[in-house]
C-alpha atoms as a PDB file:
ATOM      1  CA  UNK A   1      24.718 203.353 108.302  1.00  0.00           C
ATOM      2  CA  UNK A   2      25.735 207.089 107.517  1.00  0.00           C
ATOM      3  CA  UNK A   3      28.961 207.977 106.723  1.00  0.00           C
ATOM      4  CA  UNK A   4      31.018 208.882 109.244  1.00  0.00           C
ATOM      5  CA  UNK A   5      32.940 212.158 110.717  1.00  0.00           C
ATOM      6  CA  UNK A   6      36.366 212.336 111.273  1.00  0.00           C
ATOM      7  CA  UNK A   7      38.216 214.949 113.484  1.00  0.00           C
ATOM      8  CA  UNK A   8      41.269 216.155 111.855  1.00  0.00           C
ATOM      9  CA  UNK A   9      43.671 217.736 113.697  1.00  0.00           C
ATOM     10  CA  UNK A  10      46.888 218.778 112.081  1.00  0.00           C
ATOM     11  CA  UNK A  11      48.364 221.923 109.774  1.00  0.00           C
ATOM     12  CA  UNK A  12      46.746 223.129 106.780  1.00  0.00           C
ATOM     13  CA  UNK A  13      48.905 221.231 103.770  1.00  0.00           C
ATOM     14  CA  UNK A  14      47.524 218.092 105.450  1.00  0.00           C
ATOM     15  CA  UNK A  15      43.647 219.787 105.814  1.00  0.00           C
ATOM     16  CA  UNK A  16      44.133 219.826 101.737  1.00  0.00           C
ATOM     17  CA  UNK A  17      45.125 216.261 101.063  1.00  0.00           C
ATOM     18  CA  UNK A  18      43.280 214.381 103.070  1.00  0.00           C
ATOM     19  CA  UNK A  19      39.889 216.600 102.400  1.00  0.00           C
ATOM     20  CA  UNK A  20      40.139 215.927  98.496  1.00  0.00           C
ATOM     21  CA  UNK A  21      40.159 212.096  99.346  1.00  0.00           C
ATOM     22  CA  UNK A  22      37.478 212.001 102.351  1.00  0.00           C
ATOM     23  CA  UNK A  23      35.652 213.723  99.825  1.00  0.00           C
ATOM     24  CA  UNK A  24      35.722 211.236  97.290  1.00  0.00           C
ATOM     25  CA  UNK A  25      34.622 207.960  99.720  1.00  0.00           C
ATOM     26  CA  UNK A  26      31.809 210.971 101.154  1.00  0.00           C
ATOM     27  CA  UNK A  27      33.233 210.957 104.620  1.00  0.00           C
ATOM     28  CA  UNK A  28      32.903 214.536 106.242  1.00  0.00           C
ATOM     29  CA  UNK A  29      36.108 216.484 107.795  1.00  0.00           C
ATOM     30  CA  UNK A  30      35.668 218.339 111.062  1.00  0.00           C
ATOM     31  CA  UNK A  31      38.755 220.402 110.832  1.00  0.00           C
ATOM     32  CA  UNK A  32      41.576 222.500 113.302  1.00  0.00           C
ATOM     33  CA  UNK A  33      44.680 223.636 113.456  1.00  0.00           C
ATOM     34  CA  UNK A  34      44.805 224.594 117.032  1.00  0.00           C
ATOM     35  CA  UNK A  35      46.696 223.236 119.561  1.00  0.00           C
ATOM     36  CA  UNK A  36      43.845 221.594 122.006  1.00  0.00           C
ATOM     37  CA  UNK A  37      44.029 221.777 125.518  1.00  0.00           C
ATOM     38  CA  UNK A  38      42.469 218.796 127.345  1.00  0.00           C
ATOM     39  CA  UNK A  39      39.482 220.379 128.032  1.00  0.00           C
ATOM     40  CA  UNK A  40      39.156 221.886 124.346  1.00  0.00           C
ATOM     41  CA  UNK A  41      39.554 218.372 122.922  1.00  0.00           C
ATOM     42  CA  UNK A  42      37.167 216.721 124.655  1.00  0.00           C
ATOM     43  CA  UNK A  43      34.920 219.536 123.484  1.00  0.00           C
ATOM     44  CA  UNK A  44      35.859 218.752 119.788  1.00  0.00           C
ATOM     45  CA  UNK A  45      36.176 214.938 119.680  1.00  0.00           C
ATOM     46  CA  UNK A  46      32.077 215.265 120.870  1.00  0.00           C
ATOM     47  CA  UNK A  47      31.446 216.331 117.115  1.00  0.00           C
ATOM     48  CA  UNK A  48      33.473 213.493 115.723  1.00  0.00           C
ATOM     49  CA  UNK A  49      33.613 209.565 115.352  1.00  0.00           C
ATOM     50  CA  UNK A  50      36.832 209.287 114.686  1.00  0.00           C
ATOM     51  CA  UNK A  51      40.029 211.891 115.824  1.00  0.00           C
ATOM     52  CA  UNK A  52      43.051 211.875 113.113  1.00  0.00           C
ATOM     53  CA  UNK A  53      46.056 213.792 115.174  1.00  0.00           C
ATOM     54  CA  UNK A  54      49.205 215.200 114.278  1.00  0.00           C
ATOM     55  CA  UNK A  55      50.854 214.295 117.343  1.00  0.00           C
ATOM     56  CA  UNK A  56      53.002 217.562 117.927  1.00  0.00           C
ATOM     57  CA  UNK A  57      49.693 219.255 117.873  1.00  0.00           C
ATOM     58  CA  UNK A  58      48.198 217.313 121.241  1.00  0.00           C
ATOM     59  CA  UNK A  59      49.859 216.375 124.315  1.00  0.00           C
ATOM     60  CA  UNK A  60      49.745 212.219 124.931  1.00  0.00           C
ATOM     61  CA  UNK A  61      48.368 213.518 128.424  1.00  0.00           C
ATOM     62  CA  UNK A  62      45.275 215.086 126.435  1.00  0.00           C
ATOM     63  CA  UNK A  63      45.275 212.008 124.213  1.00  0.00           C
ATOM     64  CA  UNK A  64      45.123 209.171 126.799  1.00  0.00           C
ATOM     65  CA  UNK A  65      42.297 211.554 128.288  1.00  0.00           C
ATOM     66  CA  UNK A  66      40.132 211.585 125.316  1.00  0.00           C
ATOM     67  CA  UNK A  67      40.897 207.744 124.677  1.00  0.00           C
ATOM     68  CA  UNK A  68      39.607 206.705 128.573  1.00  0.00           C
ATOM     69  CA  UNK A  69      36.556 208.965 127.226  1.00  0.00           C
ATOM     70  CA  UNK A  70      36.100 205.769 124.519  1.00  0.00           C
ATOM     71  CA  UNK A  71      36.860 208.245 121.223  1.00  0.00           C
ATOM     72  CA  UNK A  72      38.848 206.716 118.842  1.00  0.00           C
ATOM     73  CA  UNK A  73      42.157 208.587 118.281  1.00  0.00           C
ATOM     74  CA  UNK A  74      44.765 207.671 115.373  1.00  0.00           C
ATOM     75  CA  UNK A  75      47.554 206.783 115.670  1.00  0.00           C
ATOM     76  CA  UNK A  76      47.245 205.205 118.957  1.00  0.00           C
ATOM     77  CA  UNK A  77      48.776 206.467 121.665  1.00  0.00           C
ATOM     78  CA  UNK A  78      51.006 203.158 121.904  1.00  0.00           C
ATOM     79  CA  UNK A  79      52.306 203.574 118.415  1.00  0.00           C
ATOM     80  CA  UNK A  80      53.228 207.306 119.394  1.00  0.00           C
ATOM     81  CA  UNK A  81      55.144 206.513 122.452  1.00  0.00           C
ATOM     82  CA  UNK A  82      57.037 203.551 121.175  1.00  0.00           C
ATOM     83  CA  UNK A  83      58.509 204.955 118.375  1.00  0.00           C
ATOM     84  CA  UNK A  84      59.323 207.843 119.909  1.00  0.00           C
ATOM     85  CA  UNK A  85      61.794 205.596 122.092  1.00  0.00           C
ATOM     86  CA  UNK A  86      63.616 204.962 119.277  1.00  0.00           C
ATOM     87  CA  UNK A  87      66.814 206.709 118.644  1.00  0.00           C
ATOM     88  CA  UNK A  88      66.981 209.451 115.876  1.00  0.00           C
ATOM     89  CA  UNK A  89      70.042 210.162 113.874  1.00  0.00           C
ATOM     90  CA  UNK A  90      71.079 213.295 111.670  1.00  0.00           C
ATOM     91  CA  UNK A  91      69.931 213.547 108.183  1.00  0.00           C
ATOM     92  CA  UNK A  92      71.925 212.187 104.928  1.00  0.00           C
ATOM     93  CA  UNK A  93      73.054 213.417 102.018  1.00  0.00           C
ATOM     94  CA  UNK A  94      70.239 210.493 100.285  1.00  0.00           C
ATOM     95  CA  UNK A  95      67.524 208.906 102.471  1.00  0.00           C
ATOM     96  CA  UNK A  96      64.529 206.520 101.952  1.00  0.00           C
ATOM     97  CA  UNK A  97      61.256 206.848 102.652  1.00  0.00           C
ATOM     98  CA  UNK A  98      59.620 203.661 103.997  1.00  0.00           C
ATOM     99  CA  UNK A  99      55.527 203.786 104.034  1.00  0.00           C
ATOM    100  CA  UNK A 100      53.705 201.068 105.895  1.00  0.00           C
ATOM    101  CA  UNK A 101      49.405 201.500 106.066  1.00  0.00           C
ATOM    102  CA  UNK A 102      47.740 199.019 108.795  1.00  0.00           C
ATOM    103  CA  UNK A 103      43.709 198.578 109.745  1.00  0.00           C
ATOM    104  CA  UNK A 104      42.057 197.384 113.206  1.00  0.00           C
ATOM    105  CA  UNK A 105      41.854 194.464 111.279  1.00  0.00           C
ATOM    106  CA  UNK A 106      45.479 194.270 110.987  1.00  0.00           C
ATOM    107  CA  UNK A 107      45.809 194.757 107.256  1.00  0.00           C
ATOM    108  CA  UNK A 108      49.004 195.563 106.394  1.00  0.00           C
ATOM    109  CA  UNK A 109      50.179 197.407 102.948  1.00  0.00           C
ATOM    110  CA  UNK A 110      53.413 199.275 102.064  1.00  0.00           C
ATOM    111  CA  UNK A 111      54.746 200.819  98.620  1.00  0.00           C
ATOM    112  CA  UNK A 112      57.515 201.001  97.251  1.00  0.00           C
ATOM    113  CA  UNK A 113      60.180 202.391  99.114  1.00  0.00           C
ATOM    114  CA  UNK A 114      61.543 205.548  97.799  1.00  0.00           C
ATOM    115  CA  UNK A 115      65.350 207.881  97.506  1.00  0.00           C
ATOM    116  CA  UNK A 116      65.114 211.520  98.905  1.00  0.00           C
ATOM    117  CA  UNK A 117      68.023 212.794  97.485  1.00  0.00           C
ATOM    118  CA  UNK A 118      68.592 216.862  98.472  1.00  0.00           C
ATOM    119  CA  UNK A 119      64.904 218.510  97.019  1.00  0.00           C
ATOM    120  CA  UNK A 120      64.330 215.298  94.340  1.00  0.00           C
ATOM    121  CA  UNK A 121      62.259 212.259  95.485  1.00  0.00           C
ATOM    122  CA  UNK A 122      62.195 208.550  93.400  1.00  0.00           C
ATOM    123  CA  UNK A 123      59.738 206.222  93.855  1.00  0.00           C
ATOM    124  CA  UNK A 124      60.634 202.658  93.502  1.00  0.00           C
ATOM    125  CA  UNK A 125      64.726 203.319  94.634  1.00  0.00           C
ATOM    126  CA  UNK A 126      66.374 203.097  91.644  1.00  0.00           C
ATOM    127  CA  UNK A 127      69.087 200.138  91.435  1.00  0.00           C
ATOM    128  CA  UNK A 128      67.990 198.811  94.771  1.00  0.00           C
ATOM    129  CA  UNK A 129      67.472 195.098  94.298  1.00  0.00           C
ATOM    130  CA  UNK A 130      64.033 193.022  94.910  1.00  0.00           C
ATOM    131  CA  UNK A 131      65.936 191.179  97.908  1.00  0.00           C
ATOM    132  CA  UNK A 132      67.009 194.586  99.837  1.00  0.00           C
ATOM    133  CA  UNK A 133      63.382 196.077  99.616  1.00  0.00           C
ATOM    134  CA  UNK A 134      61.491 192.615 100.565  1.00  0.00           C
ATOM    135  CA  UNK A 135      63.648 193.057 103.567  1.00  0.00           C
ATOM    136  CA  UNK A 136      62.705 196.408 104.025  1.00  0.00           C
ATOM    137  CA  UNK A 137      59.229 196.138 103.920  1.00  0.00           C
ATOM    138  CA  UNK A 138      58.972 193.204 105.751  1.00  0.00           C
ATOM    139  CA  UNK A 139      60.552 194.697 108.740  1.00  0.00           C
ATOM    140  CA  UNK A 140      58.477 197.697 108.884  1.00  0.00           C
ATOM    141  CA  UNK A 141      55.481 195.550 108.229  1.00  0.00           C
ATOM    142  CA  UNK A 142      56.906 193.793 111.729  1.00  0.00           C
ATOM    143  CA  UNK A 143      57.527 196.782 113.589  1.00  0.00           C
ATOM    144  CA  UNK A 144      53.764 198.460 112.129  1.00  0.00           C
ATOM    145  CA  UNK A 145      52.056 194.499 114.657  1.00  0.00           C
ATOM    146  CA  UNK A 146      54.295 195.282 117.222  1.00  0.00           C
ATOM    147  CA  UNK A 147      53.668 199.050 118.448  1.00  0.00           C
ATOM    148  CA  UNK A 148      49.478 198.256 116.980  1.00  0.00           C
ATOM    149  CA  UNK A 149      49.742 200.761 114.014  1.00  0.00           C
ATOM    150  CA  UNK A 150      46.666 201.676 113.301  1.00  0.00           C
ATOM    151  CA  UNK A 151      46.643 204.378 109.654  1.00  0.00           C
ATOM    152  CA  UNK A 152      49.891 204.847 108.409  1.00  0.00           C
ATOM    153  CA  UNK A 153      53.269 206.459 109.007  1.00  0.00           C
ATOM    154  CA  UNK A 154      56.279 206.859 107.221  1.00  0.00           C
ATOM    155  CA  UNK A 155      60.005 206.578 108.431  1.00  0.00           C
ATOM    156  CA  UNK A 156      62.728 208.071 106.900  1.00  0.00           C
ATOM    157  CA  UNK A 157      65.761 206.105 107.405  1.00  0.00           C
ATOM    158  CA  UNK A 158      69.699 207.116 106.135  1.00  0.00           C
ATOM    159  CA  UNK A 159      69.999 205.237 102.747  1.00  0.00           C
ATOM    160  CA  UNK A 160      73.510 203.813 103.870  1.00  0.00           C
ATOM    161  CA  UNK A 161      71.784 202.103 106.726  1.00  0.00           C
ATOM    162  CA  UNK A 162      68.054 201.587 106.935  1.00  0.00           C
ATOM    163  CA  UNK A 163      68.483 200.650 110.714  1.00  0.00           C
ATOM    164  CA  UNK A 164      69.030 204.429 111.266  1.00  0.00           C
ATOM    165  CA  UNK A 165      66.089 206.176 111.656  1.00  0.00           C
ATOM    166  CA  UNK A 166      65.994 210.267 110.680  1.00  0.00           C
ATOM    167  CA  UNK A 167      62.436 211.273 111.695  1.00  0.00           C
ATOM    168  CA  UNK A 168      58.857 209.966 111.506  1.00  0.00           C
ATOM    169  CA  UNK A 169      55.609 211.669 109.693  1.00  0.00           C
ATOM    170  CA  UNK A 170      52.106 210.854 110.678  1.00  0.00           C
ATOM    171  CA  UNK A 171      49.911 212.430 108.023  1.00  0.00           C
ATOM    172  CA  UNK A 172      51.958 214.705 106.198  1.00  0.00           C
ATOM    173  CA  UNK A 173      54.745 212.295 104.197  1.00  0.00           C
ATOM    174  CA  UNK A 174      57.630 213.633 102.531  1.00  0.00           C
ATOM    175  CA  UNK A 175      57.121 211.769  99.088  1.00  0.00           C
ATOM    176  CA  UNK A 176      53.414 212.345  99.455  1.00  0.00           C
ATOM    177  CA  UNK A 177      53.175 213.690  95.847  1.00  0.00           C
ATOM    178  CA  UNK A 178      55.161 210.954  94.479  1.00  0.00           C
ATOM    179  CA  UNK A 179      51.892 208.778  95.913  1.00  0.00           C
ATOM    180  CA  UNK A 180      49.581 210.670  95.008  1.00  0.00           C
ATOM    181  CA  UNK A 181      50.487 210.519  90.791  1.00  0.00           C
ATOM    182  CA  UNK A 182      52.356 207.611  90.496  1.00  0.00           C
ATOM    183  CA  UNK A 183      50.081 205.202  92.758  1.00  0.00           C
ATOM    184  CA  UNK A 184      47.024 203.711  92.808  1.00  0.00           C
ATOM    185  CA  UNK A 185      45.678 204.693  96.382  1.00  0.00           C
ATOM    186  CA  UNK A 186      47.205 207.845  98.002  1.00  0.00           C
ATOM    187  CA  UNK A 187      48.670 207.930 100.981  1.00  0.00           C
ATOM    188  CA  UNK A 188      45.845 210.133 102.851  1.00  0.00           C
ATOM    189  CA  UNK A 189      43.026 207.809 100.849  1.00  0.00           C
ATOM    190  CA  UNK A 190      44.990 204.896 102.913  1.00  0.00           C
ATOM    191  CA  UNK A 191      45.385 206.617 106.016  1.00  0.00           C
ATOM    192  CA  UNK A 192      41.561 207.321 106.331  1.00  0.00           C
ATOM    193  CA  UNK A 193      40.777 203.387 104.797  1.00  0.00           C
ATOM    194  CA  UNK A 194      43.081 202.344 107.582  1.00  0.00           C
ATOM    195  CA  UNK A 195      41.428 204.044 110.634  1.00  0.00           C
ATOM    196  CA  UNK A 196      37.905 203.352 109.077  1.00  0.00           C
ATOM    197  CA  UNK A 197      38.603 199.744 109.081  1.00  0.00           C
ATOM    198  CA  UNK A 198      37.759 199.500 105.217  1.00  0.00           C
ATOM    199  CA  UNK A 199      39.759 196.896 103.275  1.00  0.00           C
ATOM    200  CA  UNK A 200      43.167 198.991 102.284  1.00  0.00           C
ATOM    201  CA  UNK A 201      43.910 199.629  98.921  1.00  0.00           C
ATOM    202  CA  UNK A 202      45.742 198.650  95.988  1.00  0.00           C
ATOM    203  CA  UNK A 203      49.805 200.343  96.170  1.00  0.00           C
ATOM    204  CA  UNK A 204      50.386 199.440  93.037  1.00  0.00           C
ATOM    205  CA  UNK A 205      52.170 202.308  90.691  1.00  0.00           C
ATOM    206  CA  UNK A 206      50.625 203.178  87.842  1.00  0.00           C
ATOM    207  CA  UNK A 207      54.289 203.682  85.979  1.00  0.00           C
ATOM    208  CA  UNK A 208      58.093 202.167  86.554  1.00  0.00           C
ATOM    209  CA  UNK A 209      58.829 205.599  87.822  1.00  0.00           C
ATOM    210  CA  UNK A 210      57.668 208.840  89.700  1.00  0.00           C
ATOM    211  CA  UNK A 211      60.015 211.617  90.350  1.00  0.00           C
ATOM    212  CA  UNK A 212      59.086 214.466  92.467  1.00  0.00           C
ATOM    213  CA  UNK A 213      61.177 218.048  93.534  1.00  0.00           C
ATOM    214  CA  UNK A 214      60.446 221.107  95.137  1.00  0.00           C
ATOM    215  CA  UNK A 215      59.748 224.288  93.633  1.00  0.00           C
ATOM    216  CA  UNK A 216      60.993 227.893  94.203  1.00  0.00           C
ATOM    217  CA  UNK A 217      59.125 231.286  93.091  1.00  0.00           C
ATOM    218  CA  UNK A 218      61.156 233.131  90.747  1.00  0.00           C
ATOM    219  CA  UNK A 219      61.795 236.467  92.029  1.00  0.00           C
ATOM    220  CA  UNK A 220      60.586 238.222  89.052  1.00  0.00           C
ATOM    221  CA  UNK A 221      57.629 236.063  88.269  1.00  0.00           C
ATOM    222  CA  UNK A 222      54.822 234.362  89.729  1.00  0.00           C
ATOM    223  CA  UNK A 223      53.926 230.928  90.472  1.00  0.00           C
ATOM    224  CA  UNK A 224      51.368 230.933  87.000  1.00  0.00           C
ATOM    225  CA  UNK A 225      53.611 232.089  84.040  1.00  0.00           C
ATOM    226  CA  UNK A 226      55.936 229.293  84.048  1.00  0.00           C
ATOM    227  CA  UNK A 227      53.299 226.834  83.214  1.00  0.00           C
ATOM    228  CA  UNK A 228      52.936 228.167  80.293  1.00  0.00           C
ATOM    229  CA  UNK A 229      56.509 226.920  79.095  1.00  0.00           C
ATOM    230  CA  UNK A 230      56.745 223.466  81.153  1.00  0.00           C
ATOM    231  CA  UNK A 231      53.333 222.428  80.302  1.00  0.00           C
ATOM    232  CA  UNK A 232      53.663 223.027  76.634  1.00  0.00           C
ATOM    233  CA  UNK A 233      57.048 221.523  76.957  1.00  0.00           C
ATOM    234  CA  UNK A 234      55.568 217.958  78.726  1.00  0.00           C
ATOM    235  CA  UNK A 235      52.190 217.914  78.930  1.00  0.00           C
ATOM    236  CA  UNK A 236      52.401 214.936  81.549  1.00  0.00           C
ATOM    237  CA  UNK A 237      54.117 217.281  84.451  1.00  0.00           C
ATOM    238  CA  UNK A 238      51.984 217.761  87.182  1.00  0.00           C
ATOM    239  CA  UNK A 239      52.025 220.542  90.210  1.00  0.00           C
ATOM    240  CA  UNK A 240      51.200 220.624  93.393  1.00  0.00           C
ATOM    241  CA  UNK A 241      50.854 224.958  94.522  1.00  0.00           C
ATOM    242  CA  UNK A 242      49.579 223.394  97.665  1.00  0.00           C
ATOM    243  CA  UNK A 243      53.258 221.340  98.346  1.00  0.00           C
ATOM    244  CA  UNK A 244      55.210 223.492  95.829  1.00  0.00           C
ATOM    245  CA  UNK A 245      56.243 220.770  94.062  1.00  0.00           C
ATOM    246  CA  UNK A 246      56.185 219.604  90.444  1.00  0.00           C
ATOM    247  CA  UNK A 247      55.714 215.527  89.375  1.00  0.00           C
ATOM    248  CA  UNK A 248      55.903 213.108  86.428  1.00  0.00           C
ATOM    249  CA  UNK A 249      55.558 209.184  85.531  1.00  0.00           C
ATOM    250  CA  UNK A 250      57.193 207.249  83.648  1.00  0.00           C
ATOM    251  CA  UNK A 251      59.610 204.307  82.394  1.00  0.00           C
ATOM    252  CA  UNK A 252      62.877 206.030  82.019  1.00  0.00           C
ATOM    253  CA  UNK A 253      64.119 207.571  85.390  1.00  0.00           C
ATOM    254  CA  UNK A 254      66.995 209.356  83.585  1.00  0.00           C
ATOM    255  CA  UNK A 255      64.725 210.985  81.109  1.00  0.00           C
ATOM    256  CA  UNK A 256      62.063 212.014  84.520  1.00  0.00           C
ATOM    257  CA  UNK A 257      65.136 213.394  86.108  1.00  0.00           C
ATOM    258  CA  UNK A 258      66.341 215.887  83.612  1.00  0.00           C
ATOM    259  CA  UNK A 259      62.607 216.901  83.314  1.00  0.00           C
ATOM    260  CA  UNK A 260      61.602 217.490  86.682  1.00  0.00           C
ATOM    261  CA  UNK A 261      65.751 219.654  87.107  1.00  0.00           C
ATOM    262  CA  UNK A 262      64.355 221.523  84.052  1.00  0.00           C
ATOM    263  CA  UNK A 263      61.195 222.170  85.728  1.00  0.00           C
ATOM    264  CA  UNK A 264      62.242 223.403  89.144  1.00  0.00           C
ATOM    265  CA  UNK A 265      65.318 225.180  87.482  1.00  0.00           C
ATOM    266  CA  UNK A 266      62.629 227.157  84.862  1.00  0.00           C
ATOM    267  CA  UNK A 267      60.493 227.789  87.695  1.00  0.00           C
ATOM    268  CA  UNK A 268      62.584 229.308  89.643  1.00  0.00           C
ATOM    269  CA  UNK A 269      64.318 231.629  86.551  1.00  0.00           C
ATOM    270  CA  UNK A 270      67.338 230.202  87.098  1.00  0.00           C
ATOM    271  CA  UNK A 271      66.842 228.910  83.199  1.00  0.00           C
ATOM    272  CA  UNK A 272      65.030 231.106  80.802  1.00  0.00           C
ATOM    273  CA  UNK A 273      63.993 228.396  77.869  1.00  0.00           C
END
């Protein structure tokens, strides 16, 4: 059996991502940005096994035309529709990210649920008990059976009531970074195990703690001289150009916190040591 192609259809952050990790399991991208028409889709999807869509990039009409054609599209159509039934709600000041990963053989995973609080992301919650995040995950793990999730999506819900869903991202999560250092399977390696039907991956994190924040250019600078400072300063920061964000692990979320302010606050020459 040869490895297969997958058609991946979606902005250029998410191009970068899920490349590095099709890469690694040998699995070839067939990549665009462009916003298919029907006819142009059907074109494309002939060069691929498998289509990977960033829904506000293809119309469901166009979809449900390339799916009567027998290509496999992710997510599936009835995922799309039936969560977009579902009632969104302004953002909050703190929010939580809630990941759920599901095969064709209906292999469910999830991680752990993480706090976006203003540019900072936590991963586990901090303080949030073993009770309130079994519940969590279970329901999502319900809802992921009932609209057929097939990949992975993540919901961001209002952190003073998880029943209050903010907005929904396909392939391009907003704590994808925190995954992607502090877990053992990323969230675009699970996305492609997912719609290749391979078993899913360990979501196990590697530390107690990843913390994650945006960066901003300083002015005066560049997006290279300030590593010279923060790296020498902790060696175990990582960055991201391609997200503009900086990351670290660790045990002590107080200590991670202070690091990654430092960070973005350095970077952006609002601090000068």
């Amino acid at each position: 059996m040869s490895f297969p192609i997958i058609g991946l259809i979606a902005d250029d952050l998410t191009l970068t991502s899920f490349t590095d990790e099709a890469n690694k399991l040998g699995v070839t991208i067939n990549f665009s940005a462009k916003k298919f028409e029907t006819d142009q889709l059907v074109e494309f999807s002939k060069l691929c096994d498998v289509l990977c869509i960033e829904p506000n990039h293809i119309s469901l009409s166009a979809l449900k035309t390339i799916q009567r054609s027998g290509v496999l599209t992710y997510p599936p159509i009835q995922a799309i529709e039936q969560l977009a039934t579902i009632q969104k709600h302004q953002p909050a000041n703190e929010m939580y990210s809630i990941l759920v990963a599901r095969s064709g053989h209906a292999q469910v995973s999830t991680w752990p649920i993480s706090l976006i609080s203003g540019n900072i992301s936590i991963t586990p919650v901090p303080g949030m008990s073993e009770e309130l995040a079994s519940r969590i995950q279970l329901s999502v793990i319900k809802l992921a059976g009932e609209i057929g999730l097939v990949g992975a999506v993540e919901l961001i819900v209002d952190a003073d009531d998880f029943t209050k869903l903010i907005s929904i991202n396909w392939l391009n999560p907003v704590v994808q970074d925190n995954l992607s250092v502090g877990s053992i399977t990323s969230y675009a390696e699970q996305f492609l195990r997912a719609v290749l039907d391979l078993p899913l991956g360990s979501t196990e994190v590697l530390r107690s703690y990843t913390v994650s924040g945006s960066l901003i250019t300083d002015a005066n600078s560049n997006d290279y001289r300030p590593y010279l400072h923060l790296m020498a300063r902790n060696p175990n920061l990582k960055f991201n150009q391609a997200t503009k964000r900086v990351s670290v692990i660790g045990d002590n979320v107080e200590n991670l916190l202070t690091e990654i302010i430092h960070a973005q606050q350095y970077f952006s020459g609002e601090i000068k040591e």
